[in-house]
N, C-alpha and C. Protein backbone atom coordinates (compact mmCIF):
# COMPACT_ATOMS: atom_id res chain seq x y z
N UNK A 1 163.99 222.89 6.82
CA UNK A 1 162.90 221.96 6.58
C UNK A 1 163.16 221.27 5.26
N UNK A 2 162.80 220.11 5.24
CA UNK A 2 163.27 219.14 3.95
C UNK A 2 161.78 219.35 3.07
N UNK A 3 162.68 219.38 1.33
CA UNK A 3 161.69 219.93 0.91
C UNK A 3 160.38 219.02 1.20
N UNK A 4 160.16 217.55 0.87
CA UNK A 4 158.96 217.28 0.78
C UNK A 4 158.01 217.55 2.21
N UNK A 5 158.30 218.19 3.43
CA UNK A 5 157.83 218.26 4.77
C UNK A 5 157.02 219.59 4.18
N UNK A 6 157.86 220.32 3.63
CA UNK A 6 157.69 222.14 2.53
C UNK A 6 156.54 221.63 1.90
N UNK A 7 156.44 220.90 1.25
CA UNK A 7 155.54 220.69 -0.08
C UNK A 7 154.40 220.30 0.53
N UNK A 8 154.34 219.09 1.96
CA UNK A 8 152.92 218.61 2.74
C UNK A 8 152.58 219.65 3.34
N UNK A 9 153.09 220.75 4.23
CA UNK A 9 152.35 221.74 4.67
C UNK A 9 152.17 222.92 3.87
N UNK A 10 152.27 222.82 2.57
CA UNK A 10 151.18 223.78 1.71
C UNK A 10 149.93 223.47 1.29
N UNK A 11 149.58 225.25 1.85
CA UNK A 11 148.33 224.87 1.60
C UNK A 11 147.37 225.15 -0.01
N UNK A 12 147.05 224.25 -0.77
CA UNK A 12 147.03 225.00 -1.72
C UNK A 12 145.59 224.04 -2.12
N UNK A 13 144.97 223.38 -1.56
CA UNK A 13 143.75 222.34 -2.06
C UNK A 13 142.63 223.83 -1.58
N UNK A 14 142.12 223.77 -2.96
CA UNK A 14 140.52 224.10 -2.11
C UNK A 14 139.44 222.96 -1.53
N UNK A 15 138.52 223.67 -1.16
CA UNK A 15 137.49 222.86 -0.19
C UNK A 15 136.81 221.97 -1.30
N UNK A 16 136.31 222.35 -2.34
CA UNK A 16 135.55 221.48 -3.25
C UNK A 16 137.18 220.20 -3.67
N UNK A 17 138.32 220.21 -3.43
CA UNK A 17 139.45 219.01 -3.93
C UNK A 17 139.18 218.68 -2.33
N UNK A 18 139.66 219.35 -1.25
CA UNK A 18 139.71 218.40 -0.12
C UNK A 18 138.46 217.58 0.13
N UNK A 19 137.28 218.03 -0.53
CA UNK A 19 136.20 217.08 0.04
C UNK A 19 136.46 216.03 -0.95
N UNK A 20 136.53 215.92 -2.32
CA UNK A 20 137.00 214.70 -3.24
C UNK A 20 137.83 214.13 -2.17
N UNK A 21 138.91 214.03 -2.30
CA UNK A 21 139.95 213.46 -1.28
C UNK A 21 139.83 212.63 -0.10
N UNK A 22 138.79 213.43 0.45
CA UNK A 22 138.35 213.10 1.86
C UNK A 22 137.00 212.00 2.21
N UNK A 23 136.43 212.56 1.42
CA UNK A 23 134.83 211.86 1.40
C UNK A 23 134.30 213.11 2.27
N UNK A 24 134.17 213.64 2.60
CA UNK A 24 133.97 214.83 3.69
C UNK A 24 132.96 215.67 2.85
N UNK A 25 131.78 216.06 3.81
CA UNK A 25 131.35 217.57 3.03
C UNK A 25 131.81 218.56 3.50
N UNK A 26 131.61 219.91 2.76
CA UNK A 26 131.55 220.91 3.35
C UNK A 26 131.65 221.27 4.50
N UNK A 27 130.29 221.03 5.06
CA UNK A 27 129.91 221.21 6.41
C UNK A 27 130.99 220.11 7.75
N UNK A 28 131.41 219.00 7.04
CA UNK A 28 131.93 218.08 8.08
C UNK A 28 133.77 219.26 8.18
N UNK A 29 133.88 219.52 7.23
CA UNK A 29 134.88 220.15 7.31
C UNK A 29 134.92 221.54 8.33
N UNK A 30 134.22 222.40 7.87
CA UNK A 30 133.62 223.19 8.76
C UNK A 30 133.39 222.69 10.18
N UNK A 31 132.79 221.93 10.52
CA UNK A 31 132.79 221.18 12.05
C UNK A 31 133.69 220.83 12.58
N UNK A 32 134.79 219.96 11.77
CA UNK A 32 136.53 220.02 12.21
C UNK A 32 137.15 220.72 12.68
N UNK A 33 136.79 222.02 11.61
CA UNK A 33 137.55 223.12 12.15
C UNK A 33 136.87 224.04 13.03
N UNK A 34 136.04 224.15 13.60
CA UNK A 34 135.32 224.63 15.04
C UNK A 34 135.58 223.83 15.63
N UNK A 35 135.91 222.49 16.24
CA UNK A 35 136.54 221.72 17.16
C UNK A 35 138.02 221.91 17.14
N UNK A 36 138.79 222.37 16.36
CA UNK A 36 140.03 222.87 16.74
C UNK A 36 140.80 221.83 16.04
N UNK A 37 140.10 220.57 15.41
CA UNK A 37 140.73 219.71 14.58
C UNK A 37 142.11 220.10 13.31
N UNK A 38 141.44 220.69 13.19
CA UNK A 38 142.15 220.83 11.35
C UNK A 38 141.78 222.66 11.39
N UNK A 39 142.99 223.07 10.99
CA UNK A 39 142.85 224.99 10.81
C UNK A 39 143.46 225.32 9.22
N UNK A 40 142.69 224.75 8.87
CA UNK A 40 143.20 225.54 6.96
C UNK A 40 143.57 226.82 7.34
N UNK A 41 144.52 227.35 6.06
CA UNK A 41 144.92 228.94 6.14
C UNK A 41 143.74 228.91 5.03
N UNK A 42 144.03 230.34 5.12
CA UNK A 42 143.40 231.49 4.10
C UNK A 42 143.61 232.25 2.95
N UNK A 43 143.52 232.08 1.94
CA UNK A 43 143.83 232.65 0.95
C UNK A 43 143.52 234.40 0.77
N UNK A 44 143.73 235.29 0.96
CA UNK A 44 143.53 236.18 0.33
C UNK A 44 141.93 236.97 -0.10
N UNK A 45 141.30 235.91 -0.67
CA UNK A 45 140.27 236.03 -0.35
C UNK A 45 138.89 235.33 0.43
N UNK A 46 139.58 235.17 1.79
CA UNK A 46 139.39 234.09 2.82
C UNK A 46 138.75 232.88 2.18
N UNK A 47 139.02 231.85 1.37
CA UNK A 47 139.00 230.69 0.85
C UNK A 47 139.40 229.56 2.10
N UNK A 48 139.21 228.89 2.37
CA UNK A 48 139.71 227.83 3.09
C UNK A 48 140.74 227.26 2.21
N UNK A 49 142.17 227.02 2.47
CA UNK A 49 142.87 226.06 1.67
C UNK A 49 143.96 225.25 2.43
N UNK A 50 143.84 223.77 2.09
CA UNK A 50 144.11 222.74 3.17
C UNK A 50 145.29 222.43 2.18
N UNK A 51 146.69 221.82 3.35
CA UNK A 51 147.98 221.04 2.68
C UNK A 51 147.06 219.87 2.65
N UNK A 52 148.34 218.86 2.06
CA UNK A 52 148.43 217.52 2.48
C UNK A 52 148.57 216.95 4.08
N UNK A 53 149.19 217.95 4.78
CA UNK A 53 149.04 217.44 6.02
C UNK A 53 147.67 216.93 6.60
N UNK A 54 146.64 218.37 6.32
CA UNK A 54 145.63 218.65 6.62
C UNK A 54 144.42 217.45 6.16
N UNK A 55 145.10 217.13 5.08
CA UNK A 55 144.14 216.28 4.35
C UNK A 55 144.08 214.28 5.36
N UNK A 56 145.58 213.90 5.18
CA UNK A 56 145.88 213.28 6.29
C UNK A 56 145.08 213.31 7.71
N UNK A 57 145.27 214.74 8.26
CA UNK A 57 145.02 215.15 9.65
C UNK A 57 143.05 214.21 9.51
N UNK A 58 142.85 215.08 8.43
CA UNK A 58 140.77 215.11 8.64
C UNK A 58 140.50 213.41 8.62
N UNK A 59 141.45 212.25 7.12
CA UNK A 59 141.49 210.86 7.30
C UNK A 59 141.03 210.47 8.58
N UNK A 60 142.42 210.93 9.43
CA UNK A 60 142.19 210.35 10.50
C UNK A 60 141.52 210.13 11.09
N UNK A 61 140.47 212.05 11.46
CA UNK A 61 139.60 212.04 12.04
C UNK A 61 138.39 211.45 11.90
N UNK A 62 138.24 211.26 10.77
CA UNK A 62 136.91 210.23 9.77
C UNK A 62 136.99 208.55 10.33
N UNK A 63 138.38 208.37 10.21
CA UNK A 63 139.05 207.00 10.55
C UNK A 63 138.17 206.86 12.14
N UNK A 64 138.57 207.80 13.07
CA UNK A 64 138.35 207.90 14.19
C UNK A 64 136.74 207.69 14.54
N UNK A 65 136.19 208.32 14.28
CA UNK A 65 134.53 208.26 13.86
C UNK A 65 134.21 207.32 13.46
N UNK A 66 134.54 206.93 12.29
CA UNK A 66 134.02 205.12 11.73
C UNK A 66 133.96 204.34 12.79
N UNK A 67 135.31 204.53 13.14
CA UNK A 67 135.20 203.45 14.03
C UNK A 67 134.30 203.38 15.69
N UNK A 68 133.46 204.46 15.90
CA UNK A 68 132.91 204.38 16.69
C UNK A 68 132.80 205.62 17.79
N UNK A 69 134.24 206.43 17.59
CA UNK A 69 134.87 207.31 18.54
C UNK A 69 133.62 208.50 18.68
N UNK A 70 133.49 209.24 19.49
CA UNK A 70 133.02 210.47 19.82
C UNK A 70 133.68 211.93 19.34
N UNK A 71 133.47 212.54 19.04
CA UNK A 71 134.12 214.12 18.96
C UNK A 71 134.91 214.42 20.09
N UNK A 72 134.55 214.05 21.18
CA UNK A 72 134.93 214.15 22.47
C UNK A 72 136.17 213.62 22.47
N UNK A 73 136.00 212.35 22.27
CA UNK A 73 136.82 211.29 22.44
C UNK A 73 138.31 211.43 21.05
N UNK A 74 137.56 212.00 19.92
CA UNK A 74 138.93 212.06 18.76
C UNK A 74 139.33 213.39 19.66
N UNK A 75 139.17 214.08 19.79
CA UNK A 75 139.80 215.70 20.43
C UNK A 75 140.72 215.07 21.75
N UNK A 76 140.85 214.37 22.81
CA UNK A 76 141.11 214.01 23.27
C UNK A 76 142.36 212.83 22.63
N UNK A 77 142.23 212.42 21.88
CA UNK A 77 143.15 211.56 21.25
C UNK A 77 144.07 212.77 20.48
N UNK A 78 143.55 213.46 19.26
CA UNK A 78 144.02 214.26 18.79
C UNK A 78 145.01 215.28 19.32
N UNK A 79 144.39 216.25 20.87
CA UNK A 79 144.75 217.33 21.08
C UNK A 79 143.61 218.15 20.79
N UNK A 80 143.58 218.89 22.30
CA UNK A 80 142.79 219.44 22.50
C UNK A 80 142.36 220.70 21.20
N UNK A 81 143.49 220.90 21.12
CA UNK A 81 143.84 222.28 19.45
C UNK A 81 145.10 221.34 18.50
N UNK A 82 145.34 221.87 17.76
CA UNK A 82 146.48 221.20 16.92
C UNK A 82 147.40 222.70 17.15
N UNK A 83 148.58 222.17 17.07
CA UNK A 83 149.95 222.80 17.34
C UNK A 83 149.93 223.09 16.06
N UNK A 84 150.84 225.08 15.88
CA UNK A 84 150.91 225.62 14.97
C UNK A 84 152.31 224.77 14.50
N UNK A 85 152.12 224.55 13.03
CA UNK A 85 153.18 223.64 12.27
C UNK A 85 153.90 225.10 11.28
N UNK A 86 155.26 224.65 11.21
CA UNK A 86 155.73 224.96 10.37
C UNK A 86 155.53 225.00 9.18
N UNK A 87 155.05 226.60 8.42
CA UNK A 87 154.53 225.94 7.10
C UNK A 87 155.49 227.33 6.33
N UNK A 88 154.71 227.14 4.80
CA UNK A 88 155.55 227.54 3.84
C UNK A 88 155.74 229.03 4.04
N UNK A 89 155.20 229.73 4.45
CA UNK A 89 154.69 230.86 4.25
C UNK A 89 155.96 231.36 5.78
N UNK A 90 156.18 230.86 6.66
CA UNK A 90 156.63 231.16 7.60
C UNK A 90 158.48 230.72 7.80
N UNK A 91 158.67 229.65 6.35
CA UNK A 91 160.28 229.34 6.16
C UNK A 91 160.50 230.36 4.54
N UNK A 92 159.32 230.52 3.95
CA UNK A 92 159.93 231.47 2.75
C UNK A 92 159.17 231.75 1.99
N UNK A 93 159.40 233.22 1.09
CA UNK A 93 158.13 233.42 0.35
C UNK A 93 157.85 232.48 -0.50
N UNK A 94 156.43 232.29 -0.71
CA UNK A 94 156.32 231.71 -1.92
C UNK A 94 155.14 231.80 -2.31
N UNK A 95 154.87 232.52 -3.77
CA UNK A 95 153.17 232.70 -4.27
C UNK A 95 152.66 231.35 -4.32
N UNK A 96 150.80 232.24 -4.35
CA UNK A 96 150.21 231.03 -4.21
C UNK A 96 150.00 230.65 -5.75
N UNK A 97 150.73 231.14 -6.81
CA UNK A 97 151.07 230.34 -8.36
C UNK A 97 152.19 229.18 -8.37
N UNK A 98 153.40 229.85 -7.68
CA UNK A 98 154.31 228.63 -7.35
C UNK A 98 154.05 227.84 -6.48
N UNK A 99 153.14 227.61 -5.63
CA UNK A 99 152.64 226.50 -4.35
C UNK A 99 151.51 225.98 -5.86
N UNK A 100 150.76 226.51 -6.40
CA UNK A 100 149.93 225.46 -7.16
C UNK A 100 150.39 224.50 -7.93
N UNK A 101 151.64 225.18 -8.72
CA UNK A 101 152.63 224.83 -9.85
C UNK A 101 153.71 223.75 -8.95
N UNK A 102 153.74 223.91 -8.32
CA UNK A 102 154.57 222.72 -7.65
C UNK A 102 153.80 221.75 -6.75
N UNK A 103 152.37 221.74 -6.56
CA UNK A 103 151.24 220.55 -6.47
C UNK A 103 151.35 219.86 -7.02
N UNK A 104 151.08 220.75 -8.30
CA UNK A 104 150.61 220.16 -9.96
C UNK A 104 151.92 219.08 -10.51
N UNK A 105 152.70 219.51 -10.13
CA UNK A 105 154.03 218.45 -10.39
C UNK A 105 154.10 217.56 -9.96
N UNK A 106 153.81 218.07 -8.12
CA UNK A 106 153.57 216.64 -7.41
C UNK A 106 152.58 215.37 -7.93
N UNK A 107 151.66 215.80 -8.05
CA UNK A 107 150.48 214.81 -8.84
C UNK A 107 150.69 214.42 -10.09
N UNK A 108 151.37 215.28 -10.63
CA UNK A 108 151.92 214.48 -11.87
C UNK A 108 152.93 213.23 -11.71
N UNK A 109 153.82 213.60 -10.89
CA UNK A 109 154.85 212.21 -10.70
C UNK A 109 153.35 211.61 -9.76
N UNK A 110 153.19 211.91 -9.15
CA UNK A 110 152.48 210.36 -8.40
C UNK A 110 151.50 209.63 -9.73
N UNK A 111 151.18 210.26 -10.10
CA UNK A 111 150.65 209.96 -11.30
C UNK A 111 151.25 208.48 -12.34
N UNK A 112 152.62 209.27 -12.49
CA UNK A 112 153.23 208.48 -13.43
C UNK A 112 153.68 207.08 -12.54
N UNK A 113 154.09 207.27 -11.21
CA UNK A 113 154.58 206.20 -10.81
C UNK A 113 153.41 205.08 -10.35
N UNK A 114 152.22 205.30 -10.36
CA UNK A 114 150.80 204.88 -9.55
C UNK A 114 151.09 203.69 -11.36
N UNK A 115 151.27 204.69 -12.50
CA UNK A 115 150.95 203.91 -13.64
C UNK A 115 152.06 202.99 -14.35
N UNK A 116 153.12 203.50 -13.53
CA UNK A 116 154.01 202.45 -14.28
C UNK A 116 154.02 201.03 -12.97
N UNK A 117 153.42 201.16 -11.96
CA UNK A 117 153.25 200.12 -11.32
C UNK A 117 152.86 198.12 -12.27
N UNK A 118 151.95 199.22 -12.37
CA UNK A 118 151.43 197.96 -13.33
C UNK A 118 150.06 197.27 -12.43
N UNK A 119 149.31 196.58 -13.07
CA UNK A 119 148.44 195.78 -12.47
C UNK A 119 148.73 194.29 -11.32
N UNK A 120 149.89 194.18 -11.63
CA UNK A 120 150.41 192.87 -11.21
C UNK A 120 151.11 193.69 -9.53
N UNK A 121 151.34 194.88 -9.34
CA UNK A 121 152.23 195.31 -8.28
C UNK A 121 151.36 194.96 -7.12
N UNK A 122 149.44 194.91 -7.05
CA UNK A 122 148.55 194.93 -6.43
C UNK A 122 148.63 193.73 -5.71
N UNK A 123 148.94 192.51 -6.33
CA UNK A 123 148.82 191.14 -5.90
C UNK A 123 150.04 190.32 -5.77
């Protein structure tokens, strides 16, 4: 698996960052995942904690809804369940200090490159 595929299916967001992210509450999240939408792993001390995939995955489903769709109707588009993905935990160990610590990096370069864009890259 190439690393950055490694890095989107960790799971390392808690629920209070995926709802920032998302626009999502709590509860909409929770409802996702009883429809079979989106399956965060578990931390240890059963925490919900969502990759980037995941975060993507819920967009969509929001996307889907805006625009008019049914629950019915995104599950049906979606898949009935989502297919178990290859994730970190299942190609190699890795604590959940080094999955945070290598987030934290990630967001740092996106960071830097979002700012050396410049204002002018927009238009």
């Amino acid at each position: 698996m190439r690393e950055k595929e490694l890095r989107q299916s960790l799971a390392v967001l808690t629920v209070s960052s995926t709802m920032k992210l998302t626009g999502l509450s709590a509860r909409q999240l929770r409802y996702y995942e009883s429809f079979e939408l989106v399956k965060p792993q578990r931390s240890t001390g059963n925490q919900r904690l969502y990759s980037l995939n995941d975060i993507n995955r819920l967009l969509e489903i929001k996307d889907y809804l805006d625009s008019g769709m049914t629950m019915k109707e995104v599950r049906r588009v979606l898949g009935a369940s989502i297919k178990p993905e290859v994730t970190a935990t299942t190609t190699s160990a890795i604590t959940d200090t080094q999955a945070r610590k290598i987030f934290q990096e990630d967001m740092l370069r996106a960071g830097q490159w979002l700012d050396n864009q410049g204002p002018n890259s927009l238009g």
